[in-house]
C-alpha atoms as a PDB file:
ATOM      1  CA  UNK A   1      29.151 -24.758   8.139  1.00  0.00           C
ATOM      2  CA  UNK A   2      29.155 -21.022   7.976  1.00  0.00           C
ATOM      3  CA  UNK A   3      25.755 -19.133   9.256  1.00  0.00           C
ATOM      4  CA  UNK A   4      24.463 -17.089   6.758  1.00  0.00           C
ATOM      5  CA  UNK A   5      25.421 -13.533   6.758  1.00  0.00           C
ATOM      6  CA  UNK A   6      22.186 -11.057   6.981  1.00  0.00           C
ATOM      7  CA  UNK A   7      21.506  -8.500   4.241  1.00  0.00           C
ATOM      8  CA  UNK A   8      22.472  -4.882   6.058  1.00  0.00           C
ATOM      9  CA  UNK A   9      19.629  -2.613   4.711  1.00  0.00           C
ATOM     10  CA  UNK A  10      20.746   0.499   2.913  1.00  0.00           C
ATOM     11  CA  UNK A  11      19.922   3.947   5.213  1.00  0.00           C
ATOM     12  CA  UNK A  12      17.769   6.666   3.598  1.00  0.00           C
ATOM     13  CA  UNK A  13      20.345   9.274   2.277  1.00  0.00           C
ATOM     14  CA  UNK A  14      18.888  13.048   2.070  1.00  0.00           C
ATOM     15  CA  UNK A  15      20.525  16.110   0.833  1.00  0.00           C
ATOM     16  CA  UNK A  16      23.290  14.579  -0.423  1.00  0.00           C
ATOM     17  CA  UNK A  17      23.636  15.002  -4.671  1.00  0.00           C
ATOM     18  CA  UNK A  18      24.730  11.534  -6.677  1.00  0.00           C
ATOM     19  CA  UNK A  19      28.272  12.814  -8.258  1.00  0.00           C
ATOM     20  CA  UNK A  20      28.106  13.068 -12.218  1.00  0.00           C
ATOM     21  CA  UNK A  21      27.406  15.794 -14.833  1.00  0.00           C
ATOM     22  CA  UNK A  22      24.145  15.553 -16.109  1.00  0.00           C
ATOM     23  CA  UNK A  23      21.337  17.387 -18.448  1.00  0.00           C
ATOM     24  CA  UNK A  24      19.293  17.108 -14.956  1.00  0.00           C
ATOM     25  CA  UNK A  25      22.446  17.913 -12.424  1.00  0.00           C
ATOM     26  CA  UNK A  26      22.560  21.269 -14.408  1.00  0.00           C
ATOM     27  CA  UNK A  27      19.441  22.767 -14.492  1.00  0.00           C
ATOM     28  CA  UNK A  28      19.082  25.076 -12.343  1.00  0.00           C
ATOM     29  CA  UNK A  29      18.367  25.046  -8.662  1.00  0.00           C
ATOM     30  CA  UNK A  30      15.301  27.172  -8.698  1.00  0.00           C
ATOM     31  CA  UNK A  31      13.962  25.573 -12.349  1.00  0.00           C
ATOM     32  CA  UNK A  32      13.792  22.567 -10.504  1.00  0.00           C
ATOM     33  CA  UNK A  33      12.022  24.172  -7.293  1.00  0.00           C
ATOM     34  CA  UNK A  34       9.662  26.180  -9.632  1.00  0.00           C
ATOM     35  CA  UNK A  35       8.678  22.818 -11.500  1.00  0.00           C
ATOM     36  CA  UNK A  36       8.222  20.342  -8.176  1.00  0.00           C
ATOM     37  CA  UNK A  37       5.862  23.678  -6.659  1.00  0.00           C
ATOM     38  CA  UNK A  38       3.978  23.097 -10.244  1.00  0.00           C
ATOM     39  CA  UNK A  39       3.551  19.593 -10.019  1.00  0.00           C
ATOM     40  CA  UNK A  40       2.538  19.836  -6.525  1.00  0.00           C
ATOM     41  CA  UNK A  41      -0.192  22.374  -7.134  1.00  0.00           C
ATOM     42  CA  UNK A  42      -1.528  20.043 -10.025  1.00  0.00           C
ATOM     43  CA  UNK A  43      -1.480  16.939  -7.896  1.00  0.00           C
ATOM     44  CA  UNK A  44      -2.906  18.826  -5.002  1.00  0.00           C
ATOM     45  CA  UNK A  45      -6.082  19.630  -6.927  1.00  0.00           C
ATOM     46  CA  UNK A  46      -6.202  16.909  -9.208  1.00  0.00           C
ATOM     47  CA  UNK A  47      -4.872  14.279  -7.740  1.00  0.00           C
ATOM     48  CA  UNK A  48      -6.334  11.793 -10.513  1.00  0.00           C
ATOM     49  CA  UNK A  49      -4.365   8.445 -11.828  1.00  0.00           C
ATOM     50  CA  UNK A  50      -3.753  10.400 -15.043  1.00  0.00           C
ATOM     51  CA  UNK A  51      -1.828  13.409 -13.568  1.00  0.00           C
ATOM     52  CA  UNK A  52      -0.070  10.896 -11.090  1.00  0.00           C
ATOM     53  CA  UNK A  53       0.820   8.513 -14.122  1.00  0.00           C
ATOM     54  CA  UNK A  54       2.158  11.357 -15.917  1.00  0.00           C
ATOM     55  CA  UNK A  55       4.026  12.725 -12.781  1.00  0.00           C
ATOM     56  CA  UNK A  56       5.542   9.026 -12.457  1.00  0.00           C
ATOM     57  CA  UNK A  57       6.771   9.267 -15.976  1.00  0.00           C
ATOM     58  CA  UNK A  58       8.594  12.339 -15.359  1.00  0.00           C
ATOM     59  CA  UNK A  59      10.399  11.002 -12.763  1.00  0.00           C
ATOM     60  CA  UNK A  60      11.795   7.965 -14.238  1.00  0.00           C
ATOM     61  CA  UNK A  61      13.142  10.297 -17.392  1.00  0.00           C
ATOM     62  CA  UNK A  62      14.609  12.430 -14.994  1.00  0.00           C
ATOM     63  CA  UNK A  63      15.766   9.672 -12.878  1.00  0.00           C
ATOM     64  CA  UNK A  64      17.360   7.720 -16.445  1.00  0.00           C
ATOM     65  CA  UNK A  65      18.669  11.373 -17.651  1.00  0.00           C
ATOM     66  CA  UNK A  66      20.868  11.716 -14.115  1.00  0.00           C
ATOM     67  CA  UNK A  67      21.894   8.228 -13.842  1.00  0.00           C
ATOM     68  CA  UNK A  68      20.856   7.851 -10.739  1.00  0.00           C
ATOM     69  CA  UNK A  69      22.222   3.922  -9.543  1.00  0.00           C
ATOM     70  CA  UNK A  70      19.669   1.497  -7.971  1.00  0.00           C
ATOM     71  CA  UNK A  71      22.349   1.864  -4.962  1.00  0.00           C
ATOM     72  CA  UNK A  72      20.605   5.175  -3.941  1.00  0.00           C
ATOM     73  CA  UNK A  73      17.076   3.717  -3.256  1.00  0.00           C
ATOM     74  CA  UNK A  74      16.796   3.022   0.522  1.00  0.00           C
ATOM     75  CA  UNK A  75      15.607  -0.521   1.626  1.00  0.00           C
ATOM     76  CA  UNK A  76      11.922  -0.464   2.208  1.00  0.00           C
ATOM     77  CA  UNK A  77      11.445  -1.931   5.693  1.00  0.00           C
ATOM     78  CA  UNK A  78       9.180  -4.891   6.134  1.00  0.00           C
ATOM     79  CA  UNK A  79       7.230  -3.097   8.562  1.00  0.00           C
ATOM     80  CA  UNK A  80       6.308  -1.074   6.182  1.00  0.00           C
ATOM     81  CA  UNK A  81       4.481  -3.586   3.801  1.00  0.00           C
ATOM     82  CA  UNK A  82       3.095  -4.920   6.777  1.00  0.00           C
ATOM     83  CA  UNK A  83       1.448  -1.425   7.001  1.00  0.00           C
ATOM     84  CA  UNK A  84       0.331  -0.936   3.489  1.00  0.00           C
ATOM     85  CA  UNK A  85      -1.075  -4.303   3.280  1.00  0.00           C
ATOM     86  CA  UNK A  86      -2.644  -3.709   6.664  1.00  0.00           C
ATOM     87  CA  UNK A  87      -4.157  -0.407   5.469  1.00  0.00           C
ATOM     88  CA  UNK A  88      -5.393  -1.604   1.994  1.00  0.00           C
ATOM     89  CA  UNK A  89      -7.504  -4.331   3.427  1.00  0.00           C
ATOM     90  CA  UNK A  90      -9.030  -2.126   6.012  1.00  0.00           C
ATOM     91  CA  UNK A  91      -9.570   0.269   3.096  1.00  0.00           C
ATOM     92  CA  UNK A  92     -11.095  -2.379   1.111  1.00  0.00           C
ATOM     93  CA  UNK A  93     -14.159  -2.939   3.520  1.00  0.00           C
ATOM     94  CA  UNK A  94     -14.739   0.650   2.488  1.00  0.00           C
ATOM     95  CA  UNK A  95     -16.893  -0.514  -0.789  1.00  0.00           C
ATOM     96  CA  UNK A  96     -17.942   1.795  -3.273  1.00  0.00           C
ATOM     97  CA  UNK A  97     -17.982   1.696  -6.964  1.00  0.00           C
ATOM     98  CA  UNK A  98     -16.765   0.074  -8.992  1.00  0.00           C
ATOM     99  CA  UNK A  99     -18.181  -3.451  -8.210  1.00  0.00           C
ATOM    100  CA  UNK A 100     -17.084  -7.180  -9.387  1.00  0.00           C
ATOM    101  CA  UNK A 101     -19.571 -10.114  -8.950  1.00  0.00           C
ATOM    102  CA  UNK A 102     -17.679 -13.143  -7.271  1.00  0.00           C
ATOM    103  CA  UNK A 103     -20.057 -15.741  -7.597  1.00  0.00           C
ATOM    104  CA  UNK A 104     -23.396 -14.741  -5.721  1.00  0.00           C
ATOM    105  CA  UNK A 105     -21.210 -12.109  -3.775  1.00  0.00           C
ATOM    106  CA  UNK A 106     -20.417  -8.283  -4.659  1.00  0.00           C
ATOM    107  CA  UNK A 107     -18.077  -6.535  -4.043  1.00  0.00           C
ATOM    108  CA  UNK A 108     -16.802  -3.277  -3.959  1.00  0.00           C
ATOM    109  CA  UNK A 109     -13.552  -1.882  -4.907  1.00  0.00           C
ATOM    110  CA  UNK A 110     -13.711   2.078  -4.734  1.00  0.00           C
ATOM    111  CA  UNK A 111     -11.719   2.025  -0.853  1.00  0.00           C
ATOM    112  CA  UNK A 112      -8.931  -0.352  -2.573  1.00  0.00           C
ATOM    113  CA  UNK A 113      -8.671   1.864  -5.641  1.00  0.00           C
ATOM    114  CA  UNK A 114      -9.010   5.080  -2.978  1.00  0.00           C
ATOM    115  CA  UNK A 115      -6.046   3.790  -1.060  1.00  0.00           C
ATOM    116  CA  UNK A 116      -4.279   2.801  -3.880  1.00  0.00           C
ATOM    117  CA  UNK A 117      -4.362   6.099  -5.579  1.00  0.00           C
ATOM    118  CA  UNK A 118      -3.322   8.268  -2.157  1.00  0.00           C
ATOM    119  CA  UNK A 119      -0.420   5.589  -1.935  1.00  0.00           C
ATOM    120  CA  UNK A 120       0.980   6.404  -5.871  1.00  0.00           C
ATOM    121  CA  UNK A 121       0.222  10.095  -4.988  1.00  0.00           C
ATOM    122  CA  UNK A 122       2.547   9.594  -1.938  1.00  0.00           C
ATOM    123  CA  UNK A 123       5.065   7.432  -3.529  1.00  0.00           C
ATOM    124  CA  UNK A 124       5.536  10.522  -6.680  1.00  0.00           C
ATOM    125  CA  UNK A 125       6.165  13.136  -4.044  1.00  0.00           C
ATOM    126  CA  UNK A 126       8.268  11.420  -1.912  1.00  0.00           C
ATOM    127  CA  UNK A 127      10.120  10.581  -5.738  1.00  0.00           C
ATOM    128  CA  UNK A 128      10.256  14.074  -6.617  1.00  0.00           C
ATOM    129  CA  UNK A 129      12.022  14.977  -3.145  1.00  0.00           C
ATOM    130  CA  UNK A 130      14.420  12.562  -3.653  1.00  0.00           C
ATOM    131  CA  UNK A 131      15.285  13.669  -7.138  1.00  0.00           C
ATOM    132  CA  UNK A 132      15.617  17.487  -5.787  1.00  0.00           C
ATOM    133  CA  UNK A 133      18.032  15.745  -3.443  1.00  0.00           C
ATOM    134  CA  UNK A 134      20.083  13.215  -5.647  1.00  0.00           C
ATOM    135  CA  UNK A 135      20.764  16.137  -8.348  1.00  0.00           C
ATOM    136  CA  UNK A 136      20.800  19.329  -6.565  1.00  0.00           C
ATOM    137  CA  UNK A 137      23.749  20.496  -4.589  1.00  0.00           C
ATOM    138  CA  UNK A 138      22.792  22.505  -1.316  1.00  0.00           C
ATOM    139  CA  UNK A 139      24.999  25.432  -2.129  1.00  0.00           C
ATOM    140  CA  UNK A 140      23.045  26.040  -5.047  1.00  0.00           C
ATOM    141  CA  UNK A 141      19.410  26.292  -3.344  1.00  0.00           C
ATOM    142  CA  UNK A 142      20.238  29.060  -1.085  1.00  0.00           C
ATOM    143  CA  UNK A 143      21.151  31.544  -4.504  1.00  0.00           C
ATOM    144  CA  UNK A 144      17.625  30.034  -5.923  1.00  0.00           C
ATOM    145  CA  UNK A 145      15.821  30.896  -3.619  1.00  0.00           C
ATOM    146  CA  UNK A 146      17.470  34.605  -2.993  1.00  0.00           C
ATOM    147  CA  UNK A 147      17.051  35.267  -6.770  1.00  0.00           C
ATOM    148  CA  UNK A 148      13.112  33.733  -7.321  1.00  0.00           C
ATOM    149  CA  UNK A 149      12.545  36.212  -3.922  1.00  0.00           C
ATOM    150  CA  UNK A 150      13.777  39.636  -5.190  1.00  0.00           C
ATOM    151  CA  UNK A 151      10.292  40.827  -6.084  1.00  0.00           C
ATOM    152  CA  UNK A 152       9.763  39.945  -2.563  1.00  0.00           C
ATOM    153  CA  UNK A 153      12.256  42.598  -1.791  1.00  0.00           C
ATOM    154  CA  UNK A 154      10.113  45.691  -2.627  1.00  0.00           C
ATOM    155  CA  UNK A 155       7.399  44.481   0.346  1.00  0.00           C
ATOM    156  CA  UNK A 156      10.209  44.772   2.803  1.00  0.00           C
ATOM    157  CA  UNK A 157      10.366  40.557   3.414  1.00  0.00           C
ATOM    158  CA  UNK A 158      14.375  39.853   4.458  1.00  0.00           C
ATOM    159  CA  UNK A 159      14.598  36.941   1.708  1.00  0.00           C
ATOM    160  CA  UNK A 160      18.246  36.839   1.879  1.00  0.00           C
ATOM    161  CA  UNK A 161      17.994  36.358   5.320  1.00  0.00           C
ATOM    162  CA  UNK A 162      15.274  33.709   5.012  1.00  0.00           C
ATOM    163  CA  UNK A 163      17.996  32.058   1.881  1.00  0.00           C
ATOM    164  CA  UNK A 164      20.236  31.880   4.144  1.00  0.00           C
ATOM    165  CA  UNK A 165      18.765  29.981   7.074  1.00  0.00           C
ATOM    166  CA  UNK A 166      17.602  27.812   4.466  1.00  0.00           C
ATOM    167  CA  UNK A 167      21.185  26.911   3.203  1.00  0.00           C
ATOM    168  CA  UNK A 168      22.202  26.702   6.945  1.00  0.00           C
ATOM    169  CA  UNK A 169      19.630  24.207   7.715  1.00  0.00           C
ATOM    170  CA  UNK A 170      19.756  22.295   5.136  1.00  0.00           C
ATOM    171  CA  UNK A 171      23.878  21.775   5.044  1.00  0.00           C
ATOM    172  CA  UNK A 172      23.172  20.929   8.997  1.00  0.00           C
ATOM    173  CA  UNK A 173      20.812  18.539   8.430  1.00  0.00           C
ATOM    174  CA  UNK A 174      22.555  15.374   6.727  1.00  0.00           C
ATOM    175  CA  UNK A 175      25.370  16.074   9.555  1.00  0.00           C
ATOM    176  CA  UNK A 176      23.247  16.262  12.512  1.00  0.00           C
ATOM    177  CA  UNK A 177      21.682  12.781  11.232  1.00  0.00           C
ATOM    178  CA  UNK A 178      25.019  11.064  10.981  1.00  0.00           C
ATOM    179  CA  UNK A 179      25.889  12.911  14.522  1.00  0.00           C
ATOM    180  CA  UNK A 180      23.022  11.022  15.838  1.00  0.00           C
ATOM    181  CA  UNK A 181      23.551   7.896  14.630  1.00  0.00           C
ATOM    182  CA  UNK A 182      26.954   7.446  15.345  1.00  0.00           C
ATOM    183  CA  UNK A 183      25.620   8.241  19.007  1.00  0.00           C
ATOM    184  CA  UNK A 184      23.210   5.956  19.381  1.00  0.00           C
ATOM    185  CA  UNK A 185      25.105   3.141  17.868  1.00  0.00           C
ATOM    186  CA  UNK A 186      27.564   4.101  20.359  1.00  0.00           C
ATOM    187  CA  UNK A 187      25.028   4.125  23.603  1.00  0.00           C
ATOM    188  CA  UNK A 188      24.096   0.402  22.102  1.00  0.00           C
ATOM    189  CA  UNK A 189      27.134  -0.669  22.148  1.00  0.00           C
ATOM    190  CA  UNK A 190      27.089   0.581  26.104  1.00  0.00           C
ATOM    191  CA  UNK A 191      26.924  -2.639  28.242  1.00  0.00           C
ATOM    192  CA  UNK A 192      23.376  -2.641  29.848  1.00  0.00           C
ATOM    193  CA  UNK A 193      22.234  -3.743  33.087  1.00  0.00           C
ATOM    194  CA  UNK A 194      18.667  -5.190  33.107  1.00  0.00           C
ATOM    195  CA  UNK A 195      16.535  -4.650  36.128  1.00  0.00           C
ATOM    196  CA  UNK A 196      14.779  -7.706  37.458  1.00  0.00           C
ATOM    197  CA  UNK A 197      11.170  -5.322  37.640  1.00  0.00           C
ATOM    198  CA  UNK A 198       8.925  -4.025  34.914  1.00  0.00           C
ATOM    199  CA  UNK A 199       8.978  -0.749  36.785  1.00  0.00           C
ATOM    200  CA  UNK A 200      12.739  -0.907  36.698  1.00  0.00           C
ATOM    201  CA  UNK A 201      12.931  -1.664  32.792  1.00  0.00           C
ATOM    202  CA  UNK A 202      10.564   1.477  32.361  1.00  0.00           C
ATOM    203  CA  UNK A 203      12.821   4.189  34.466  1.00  0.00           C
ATOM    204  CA  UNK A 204      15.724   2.249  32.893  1.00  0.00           C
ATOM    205  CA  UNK A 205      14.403   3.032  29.526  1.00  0.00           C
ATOM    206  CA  UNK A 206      13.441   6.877  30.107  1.00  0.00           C
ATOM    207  CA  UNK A 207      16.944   7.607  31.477  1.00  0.00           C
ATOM    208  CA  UNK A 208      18.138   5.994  28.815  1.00  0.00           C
ATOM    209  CA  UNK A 209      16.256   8.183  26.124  1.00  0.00           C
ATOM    210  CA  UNK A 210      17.048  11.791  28.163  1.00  0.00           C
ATOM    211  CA  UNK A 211      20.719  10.692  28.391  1.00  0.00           C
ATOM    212  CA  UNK A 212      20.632  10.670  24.779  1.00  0.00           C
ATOM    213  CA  UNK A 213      19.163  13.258  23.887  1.00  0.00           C
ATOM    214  CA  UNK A 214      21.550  15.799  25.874  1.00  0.00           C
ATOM    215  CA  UNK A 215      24.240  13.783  24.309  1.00  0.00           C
ATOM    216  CA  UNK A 216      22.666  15.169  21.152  1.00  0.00           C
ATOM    217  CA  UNK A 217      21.459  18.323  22.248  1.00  0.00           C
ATOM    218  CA  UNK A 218      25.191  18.659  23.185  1.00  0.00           C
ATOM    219  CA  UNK A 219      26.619  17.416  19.585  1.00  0.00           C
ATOM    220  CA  UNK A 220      24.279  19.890  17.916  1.00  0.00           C
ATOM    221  CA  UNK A 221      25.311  22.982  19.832  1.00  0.00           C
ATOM    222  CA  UNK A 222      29.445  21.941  19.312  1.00  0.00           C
ATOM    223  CA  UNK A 223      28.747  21.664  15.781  1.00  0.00           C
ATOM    224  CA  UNK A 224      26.577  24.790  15.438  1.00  0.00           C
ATOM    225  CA  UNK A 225      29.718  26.839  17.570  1.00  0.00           C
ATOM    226  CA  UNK A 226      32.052  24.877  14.615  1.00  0.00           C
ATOM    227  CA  UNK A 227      29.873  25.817  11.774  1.00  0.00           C
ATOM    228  CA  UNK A 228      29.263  29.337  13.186  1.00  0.00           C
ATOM    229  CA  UNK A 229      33.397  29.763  13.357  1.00  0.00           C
ATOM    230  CA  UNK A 230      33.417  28.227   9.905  1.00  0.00           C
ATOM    231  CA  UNK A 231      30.996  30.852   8.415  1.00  0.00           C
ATOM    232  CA  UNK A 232      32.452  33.865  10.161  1.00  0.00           C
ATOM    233  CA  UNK A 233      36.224  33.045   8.462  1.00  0.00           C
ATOM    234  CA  UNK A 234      34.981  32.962   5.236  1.00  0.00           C
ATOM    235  CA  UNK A 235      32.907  36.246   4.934  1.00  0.00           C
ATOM    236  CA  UNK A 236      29.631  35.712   6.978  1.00  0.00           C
ATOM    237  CA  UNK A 237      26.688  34.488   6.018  1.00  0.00           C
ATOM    238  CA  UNK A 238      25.621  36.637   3.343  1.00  0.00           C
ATOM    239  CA  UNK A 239      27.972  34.744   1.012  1.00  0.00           C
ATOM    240  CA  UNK A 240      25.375  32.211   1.110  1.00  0.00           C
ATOM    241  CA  UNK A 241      22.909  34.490  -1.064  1.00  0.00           C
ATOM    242  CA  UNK A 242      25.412  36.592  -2.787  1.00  0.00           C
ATOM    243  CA  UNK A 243      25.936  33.957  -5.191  1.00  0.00           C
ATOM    244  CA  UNK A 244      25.095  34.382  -9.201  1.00  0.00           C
ATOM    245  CA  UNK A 245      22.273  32.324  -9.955  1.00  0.00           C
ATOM    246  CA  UNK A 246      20.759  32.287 -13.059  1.00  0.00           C
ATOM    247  CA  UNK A 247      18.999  30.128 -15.515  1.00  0.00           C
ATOM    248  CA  UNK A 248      19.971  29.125 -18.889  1.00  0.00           C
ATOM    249  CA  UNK A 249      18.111  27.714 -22.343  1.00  0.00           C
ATOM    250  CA  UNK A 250      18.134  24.117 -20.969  1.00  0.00           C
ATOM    251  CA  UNK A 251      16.253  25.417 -18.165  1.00  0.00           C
ATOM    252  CA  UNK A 252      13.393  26.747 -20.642  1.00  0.00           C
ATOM    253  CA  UNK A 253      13.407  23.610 -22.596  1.00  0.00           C
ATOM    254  CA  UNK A 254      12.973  21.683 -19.057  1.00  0.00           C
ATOM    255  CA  UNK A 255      10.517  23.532 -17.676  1.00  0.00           C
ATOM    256  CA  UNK A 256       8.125  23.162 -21.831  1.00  0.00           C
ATOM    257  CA  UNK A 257       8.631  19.610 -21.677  1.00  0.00           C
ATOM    258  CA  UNK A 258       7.501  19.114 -18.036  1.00  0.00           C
ATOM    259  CA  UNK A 259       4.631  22.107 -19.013  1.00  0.00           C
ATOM    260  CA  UNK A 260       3.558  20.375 -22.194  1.00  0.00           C
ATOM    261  CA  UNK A 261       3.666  16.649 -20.110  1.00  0.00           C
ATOM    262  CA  UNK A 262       1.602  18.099 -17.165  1.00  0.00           C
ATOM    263  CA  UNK A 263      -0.922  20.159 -19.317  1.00  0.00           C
ATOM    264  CA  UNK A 264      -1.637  17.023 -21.727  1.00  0.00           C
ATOM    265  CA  UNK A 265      -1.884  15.002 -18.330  1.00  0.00           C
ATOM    266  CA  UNK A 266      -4.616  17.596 -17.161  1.00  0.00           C
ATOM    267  CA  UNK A 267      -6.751  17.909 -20.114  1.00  0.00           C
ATOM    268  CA  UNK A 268      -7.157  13.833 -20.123  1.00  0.00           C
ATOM    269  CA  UNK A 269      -8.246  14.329 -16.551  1.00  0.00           C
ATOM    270  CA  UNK A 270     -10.740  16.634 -17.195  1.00  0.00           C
ATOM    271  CA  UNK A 271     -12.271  15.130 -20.378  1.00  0.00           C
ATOM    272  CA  UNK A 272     -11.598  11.509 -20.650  1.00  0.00           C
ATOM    273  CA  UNK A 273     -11.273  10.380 -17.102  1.00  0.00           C
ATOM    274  CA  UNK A 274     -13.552  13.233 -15.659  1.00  0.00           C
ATOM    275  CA  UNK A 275     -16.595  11.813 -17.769  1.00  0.00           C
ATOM    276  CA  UNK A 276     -16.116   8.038 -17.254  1.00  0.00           C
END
């Protein structure tokens, strides 16, 4: 009788686009920046259910319009729903309107609903990241950015300079994170000797963690030197910037919908919700 097998949980992927041609993998780069900022203001000063409803509906069109596979959702940890749980009943000793009668007992359920609100407000933001990431391709934010900047240009701010660090971190990012997983599973896989004394297991433990991070510190600088040689043979880093980026009509028609969504989303919050 064969053991069963254990379900390997799916990493968190960042910064790297799902492949396909889309209405969403096409807008462009800065659209998309210019609507999350949007959505973040709104939810930032009205962080109601309506607005966060509406947000949440925005993603899943956009999420259905790319085609984004179930595949790309990390596993959730179970630590994690031990924490949430964990947090919602401590929240739910809170009280607070509104209250349900249970028998001869009251109770109230304004910390649950508190909790519960901050934790879909989360959940959307963390959602719109990850869209940015799935459909966006990191070449493309660097031009975004240098082109929604130019104004910034006339108050002597170096935003080309500031688009290009941008690109640079965020194309060193995703390969600094499989760097340092590849060398930590390799210090696992290390055979370990286990001292016989807590005070042993403790220095055993610290050495362990500043051997691995020089290893990293290490990894980093050889593939900054290789990224550095990289950029220098193919014009410097200006070509980051000196990309054409424009938008086009689908951006316009992207940005009314998610206007017109937002705005509708906002007046309900401020009438119909507001005066409940």
């Amino acid at each position: 009788m064969t053991a069963p097998t254990q379900r390997q949980r799916k990493p968190l992927v960042l910064l790297r686009p799902v492949p396909g041609r889309t209405i969403v993998h096409d807008l462009w780069a800065g659209t998309k920046l210019l609507l999350v900022a949007a959505i973040g203001i709104l939810l930032t000063f009205y962080p109601g259910w309506v607005p966060i409803s509406a947000v949440a509906v925005l993603i899943v069109l956009a999420v259905r319009l790319a085609r984004i596979p179930r595949g790309a959702l990390p596993s959730i940890p179970r630590w994690l729903w031990l924490l949430l749980l964990l947090g919602a009943v401590t929240a739910a000793f809170a009280g607070g309107s509104p209250f349900i009668t249970v028998g001869s007992a009251e109770f109230g359920l304004g910390g649950l609903l508190n909790f519960l609100r901050i934790t879909a407000l989360s959940i959307v933001l963390l959602g719109l990241g990850a869209l940015i990431s799935w459909t966006t391709n990191v070449a493309e934010i660097a031009p975004a950015v240098a082109t929604l900047g130019r104004p910034l240009r006339l108050l002597r701010i170096p935003i080309d300079d500031w688009a290009v660090a941008l690109a640079l971190a965020l194309r060193a990012f995703p390969m600094l994170i499989d760097e340092f997983r590849t060398l930590y599973a390799a210090r696992r896989m290390r055979p370990k000797r286990v001292p016989p004394s807590r005070r042993g297991r403790h220095r055993q433990w610290w050495s362990d963690v500043i051997d691995l991070l020089a290893a990293a510190i290490a990894a980093a600088l050889r593939r900054a030197d290789e990224m550095g040689d990289a950029i220098t043979a193919r014009g410097g880093a200006g070509q980051f910037s000196a990309l054409t980026s424009r938008p086009r009509w689908s951006d316009a028609v992207a940005a009314t919908i998610v206007i017109l969504i937002c705005g509708s989303a906002l007046a309900l919050e401020l009438t119909v919700a507001g005066t409940s």
